[in-house]
N, C-alpha and C. Protein backbone atom coordinates (compact mmCIF):
# COMPACT_ATOMS: atom_id res chain seq x y z
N UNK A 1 -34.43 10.12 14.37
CA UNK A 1 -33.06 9.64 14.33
C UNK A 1 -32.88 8.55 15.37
N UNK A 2 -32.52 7.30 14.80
CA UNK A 2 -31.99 6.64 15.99
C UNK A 2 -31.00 6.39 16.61
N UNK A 3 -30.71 5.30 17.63
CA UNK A 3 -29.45 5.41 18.41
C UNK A 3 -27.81 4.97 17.15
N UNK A 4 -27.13 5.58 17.93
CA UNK A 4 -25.76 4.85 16.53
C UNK A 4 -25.35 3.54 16.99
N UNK A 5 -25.85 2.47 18.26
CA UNK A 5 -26.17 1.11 18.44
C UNK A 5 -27.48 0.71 17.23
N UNK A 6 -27.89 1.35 16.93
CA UNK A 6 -29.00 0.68 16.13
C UNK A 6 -28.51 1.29 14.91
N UNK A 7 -27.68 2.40 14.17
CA UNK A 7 -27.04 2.68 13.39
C UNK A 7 -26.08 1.84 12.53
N UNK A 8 -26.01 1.46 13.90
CA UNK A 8 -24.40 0.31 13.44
C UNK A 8 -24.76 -1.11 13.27
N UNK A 9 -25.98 -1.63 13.83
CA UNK A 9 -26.97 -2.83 13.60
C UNK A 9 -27.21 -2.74 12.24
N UNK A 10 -27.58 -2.00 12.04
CA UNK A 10 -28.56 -1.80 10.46
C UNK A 10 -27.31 -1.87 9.36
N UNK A 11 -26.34 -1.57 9.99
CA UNK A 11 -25.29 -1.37 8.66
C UNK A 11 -25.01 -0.19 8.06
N UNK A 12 -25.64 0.80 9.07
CA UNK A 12 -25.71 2.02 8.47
C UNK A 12 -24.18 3.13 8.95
N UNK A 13 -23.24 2.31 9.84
CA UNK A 13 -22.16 2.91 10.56
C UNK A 13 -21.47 1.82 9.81
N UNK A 14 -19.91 1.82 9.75
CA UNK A 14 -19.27 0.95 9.05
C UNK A 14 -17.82 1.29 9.91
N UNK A 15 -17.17 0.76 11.06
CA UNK A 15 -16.34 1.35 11.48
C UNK A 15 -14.66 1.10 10.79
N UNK A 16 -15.24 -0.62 10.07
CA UNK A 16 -14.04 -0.83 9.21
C UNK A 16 -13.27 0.13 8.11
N UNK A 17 -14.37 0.67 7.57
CA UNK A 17 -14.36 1.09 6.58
C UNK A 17 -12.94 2.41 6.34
N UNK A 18 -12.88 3.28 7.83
CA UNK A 18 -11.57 3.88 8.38
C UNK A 18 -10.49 3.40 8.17
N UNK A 19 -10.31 1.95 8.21
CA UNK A 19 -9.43 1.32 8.82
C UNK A 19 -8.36 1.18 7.48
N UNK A 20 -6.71 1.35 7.54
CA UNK A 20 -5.56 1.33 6.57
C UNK A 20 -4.48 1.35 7.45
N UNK A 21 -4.43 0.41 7.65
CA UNK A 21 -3.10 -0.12 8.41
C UNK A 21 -2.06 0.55 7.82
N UNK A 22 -1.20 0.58 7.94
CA UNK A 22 0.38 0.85 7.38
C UNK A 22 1.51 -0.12 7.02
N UNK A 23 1.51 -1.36 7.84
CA UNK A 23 2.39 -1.95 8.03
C UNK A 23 2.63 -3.14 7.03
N UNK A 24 3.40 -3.12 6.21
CA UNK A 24 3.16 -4.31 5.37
C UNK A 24 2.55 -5.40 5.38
N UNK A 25 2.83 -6.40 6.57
CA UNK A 25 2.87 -7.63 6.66
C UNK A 25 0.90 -7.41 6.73
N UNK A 26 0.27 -6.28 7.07
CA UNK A 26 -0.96 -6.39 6.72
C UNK A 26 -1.89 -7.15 5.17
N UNK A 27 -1.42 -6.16 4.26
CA UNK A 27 -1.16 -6.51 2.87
C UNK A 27 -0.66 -7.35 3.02
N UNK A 28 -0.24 -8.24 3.08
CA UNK A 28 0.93 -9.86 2.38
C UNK A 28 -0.41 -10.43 2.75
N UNK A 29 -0.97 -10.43 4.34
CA UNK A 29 -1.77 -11.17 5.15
C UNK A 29 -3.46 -11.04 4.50
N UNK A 30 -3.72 -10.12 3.96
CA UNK A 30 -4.67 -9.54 3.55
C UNK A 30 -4.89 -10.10 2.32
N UNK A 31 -3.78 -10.21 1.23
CA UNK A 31 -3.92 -10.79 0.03
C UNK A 31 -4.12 -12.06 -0.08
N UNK A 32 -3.55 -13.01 0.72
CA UNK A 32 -3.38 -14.15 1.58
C UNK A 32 -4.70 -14.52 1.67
N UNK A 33 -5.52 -13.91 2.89
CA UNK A 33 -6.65 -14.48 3.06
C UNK A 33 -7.91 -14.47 1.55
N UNK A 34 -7.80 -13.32 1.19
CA UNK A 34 -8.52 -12.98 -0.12
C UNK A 34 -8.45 -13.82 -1.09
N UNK A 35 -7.36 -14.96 -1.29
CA UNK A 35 -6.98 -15.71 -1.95
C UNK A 35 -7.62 -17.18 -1.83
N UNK A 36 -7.67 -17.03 -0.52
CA UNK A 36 -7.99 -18.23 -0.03
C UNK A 36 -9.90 -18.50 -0.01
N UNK A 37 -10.24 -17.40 0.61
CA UNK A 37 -11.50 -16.97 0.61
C UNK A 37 -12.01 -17.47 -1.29
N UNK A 38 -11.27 -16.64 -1.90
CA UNK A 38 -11.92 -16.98 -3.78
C UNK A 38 -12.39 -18.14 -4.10
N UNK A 39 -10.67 -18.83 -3.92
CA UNK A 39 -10.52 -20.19 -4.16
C UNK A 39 -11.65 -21.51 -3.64
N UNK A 40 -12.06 -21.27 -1.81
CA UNK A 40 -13.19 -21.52 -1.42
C UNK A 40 -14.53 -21.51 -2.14
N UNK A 41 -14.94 -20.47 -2.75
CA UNK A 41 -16.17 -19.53 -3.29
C UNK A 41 -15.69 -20.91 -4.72
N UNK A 42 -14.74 -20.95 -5.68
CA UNK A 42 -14.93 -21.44 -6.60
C UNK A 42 -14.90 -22.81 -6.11
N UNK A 43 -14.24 -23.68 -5.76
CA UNK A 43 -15.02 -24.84 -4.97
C UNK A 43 -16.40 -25.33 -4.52
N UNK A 44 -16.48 -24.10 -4.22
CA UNK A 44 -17.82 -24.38 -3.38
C UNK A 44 -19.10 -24.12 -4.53
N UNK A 45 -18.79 -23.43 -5.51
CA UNK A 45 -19.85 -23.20 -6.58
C UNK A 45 -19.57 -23.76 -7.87
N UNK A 46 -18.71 -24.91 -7.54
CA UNK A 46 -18.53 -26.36 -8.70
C UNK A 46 -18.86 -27.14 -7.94
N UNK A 47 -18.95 -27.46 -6.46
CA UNK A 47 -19.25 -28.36 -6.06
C UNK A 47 -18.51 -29.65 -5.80
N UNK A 48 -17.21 -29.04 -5.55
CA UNK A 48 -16.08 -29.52 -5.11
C UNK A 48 -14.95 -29.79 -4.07
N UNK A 49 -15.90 -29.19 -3.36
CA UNK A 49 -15.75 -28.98 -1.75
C UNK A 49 -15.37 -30.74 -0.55
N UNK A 50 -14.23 -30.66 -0.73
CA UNK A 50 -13.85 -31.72 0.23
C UNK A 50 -14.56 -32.15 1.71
């Protein structure tokens, strides 16, 4: 067994994964970036990237 520093290296700990905010403005902010992030990804894989 190794250390949970080398657990969490490997990808094998995920501490986000807990994580559910409550507060709205999370979600608004969250959808927000996700949006933006896509939109990037399809740009960027037409090759349209400014």
């Amino acid at each position: 067994m190794g250390s949970i520093l080398e657990s969490l290296f490997c990808g094998n700990i995920k501490p986000d994964e807990g994580l559910h905010p409550k507060h709205s403005e999370y979600y608004d902010l969250n959808q927000r970036i996700s949006s933006l992030i896509e939109a990037y990804h399809k740009k960027l894989f037409t090759g349209k990237v400014r």
